[in-house]
Every structure is written in structure tokens, then in C-alpha cells.
Protein backbone atom coordinates (compact mmCIF):
# COMPACT_ATOMS: atom_id res chain seq x y z
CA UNK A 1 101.95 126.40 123.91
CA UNK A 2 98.67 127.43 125.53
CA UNK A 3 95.22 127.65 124.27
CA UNK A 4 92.55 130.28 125.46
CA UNK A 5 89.28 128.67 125.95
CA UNK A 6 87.13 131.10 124.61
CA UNK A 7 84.15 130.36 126.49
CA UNK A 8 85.84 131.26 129.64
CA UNK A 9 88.70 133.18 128.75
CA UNK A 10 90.88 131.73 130.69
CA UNK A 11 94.52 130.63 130.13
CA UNK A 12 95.09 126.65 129.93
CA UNK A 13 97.56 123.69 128.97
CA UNK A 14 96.01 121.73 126.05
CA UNK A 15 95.52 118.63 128.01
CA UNK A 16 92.97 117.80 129.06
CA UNK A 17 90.37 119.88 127.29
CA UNK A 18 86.85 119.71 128.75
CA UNK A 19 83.98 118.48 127.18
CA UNK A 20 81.89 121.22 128.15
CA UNK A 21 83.98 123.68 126.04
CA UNK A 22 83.16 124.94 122.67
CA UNK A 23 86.45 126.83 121.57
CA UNK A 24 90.36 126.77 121.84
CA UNK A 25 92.48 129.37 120.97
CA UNK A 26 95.64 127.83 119.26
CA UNK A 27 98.92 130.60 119.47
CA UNK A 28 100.18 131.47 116.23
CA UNK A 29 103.74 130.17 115.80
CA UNK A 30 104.03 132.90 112.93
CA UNK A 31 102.63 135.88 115.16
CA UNK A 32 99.16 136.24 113.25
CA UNK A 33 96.46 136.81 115.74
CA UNK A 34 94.85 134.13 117.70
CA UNK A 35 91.55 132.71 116.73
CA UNK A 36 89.32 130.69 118.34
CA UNK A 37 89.15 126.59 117.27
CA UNK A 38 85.82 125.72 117.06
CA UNK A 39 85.72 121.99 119.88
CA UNK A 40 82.73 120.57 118.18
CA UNK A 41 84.89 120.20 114.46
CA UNK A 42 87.16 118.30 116.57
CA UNK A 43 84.58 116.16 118.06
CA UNK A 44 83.06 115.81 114.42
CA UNK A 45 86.38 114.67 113.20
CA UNK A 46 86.83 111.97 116.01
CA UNK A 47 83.23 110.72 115.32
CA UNK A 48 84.21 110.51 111.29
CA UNK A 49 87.54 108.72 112.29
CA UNK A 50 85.77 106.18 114.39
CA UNK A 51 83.71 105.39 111.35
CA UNK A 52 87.18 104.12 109.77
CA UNK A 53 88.33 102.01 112.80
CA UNK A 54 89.92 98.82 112.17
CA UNK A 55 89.58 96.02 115.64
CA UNK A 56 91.29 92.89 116.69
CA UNK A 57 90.65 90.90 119.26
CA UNK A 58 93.90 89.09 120.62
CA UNK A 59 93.91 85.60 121.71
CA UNK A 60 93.82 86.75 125.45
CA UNK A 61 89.94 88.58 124.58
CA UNK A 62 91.44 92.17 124.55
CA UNK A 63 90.76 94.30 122.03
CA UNK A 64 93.28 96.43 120.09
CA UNK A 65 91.58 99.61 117.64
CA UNK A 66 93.31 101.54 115.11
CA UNK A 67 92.54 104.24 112.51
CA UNK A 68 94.57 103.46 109.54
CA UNK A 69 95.60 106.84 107.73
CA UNK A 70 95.94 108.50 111.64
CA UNK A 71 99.70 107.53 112.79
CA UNK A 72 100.18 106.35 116.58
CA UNK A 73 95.91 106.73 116.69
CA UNK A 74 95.34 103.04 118.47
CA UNK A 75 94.16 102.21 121.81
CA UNK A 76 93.39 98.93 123.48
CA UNK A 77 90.57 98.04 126.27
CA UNK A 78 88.83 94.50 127.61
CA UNK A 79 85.24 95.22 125.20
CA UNK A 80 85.79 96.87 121.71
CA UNK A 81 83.48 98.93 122.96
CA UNK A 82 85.81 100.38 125.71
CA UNK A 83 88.61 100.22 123.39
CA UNK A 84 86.39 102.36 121.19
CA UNK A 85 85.70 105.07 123.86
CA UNK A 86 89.39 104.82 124.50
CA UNK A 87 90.39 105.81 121.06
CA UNK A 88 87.47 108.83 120.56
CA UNK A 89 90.04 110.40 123.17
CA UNK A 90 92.56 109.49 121.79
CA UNK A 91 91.54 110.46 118.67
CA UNK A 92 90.79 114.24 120.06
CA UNK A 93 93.93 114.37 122.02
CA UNK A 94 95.75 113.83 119.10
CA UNK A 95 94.11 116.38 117.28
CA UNK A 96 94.77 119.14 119.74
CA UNK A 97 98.40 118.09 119.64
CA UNK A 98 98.67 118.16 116.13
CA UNK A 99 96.77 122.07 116.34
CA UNK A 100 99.03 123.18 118.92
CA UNK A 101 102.30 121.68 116.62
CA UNK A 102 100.98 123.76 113.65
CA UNK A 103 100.68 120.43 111.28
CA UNK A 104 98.68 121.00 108.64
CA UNK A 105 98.56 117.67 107.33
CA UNK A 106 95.08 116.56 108.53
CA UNK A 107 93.28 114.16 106.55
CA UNK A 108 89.39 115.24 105.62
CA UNK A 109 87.23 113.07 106.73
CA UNK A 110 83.51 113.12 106.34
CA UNK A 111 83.74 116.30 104.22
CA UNK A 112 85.43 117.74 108.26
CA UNK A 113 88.74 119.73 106.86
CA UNK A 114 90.76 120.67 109.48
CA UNK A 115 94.10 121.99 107.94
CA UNK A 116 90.98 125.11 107.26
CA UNK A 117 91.78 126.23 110.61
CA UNK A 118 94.74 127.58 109.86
């Protein structure tokens, strides 16, 4: 699958999406029209899922982050601070992925629903 970024209107692979973009255009697996995914309820939905994060420091100082109730959503760094900014990507990235798969099995968090962009 591609996504339109409707900003530009141009034809890209999901990874990576820019930061500067506002909108991705998810294809329709079921042949309804296109329409435009709205970036910034993704970003609100990674900055609601780091309010959930769960950290732990291993014996060698690393840091390992996780949001329970996202599966395979972790990411490690040398601070849990970079470990944080590590998993807001990952966070995103895995919400693009789940977009483009079609799941509809997004949890709400922070009152940010999105199984409504479908």
C-alpha cells in the first residue's frame, strides 16, 4: 500500500512519513474512496500513549520503555529520555502500519479514537 500525502499530492511508501505533513491518504482495501488521515491525530495519539509508558532501567544503565495495551510498542536507548523519543516514533510508525493493514482495533486514548478513521 501507498498513502497520498495530501499536502503535496504526491505518491509515497508509508515509511518514513515527514513531520512536516499534515495528511495521509490510506487506500481502501474494500474500494471506498480514499480520504485523507489527518497526521496531527496520530501525533496526538503518540503523545497520549507516552503518558502510559512503563521504564526500566537494566543493570547495565540502559533503559528499556513500553506501552502496555500497544503490542511490540517498546524501544530501548542509554537516557529514558532517548528511549522516550525512541518510542514517540515508534509509537507513530506503528500507527501508520496498523492504518495501512486496515486494523481497527485501536485503543482510545485521551478521548483520541482512531478506529473513527475508518
Amino acid at each position: 500500500m501507498t498513502i497520498i500525502y495530501s499536502d503535496q499530492e504526491t505518491v509515497a511508501p508509508v515509511y518514513p512519513a515527514k513531520a512536516d505533513q499534515t495528511h495521509v491518504r490510506p487506500e481502501s482495501p474494500q474500494g471506498i474512496p480514499d480520504r485523507p488521515v489527518p497526521l496531527i491525530t496520530i501525533r496526538r495519539y503518540a503523545h497520549a500513549a507516552l503518558e502510559l509508558v512503563s521504564s526500566k532501567q537494566y543493570e547495565d544503565g540502559a533503559w528499556y520503555v513500553q506501552v502496555p495495551g500497544l503490542p511490540g510498542v517498546w524501544a530501548e536507548g542509554p537516557t529514558n529520555e532517548d528511549a522516550r523519543r525512541e518510542l514517540e516514533d515508534v509509537i507513530f510508525q506503528w500507527c501508520l502500519l496498523k492504518l495501512e493493514d486496515g486494523d481497527d482495533d485501536f485503543p482510545i486514548l485521551a478521548g483520541t479514537d482512531l478506529n473513527a478513521l475508518y
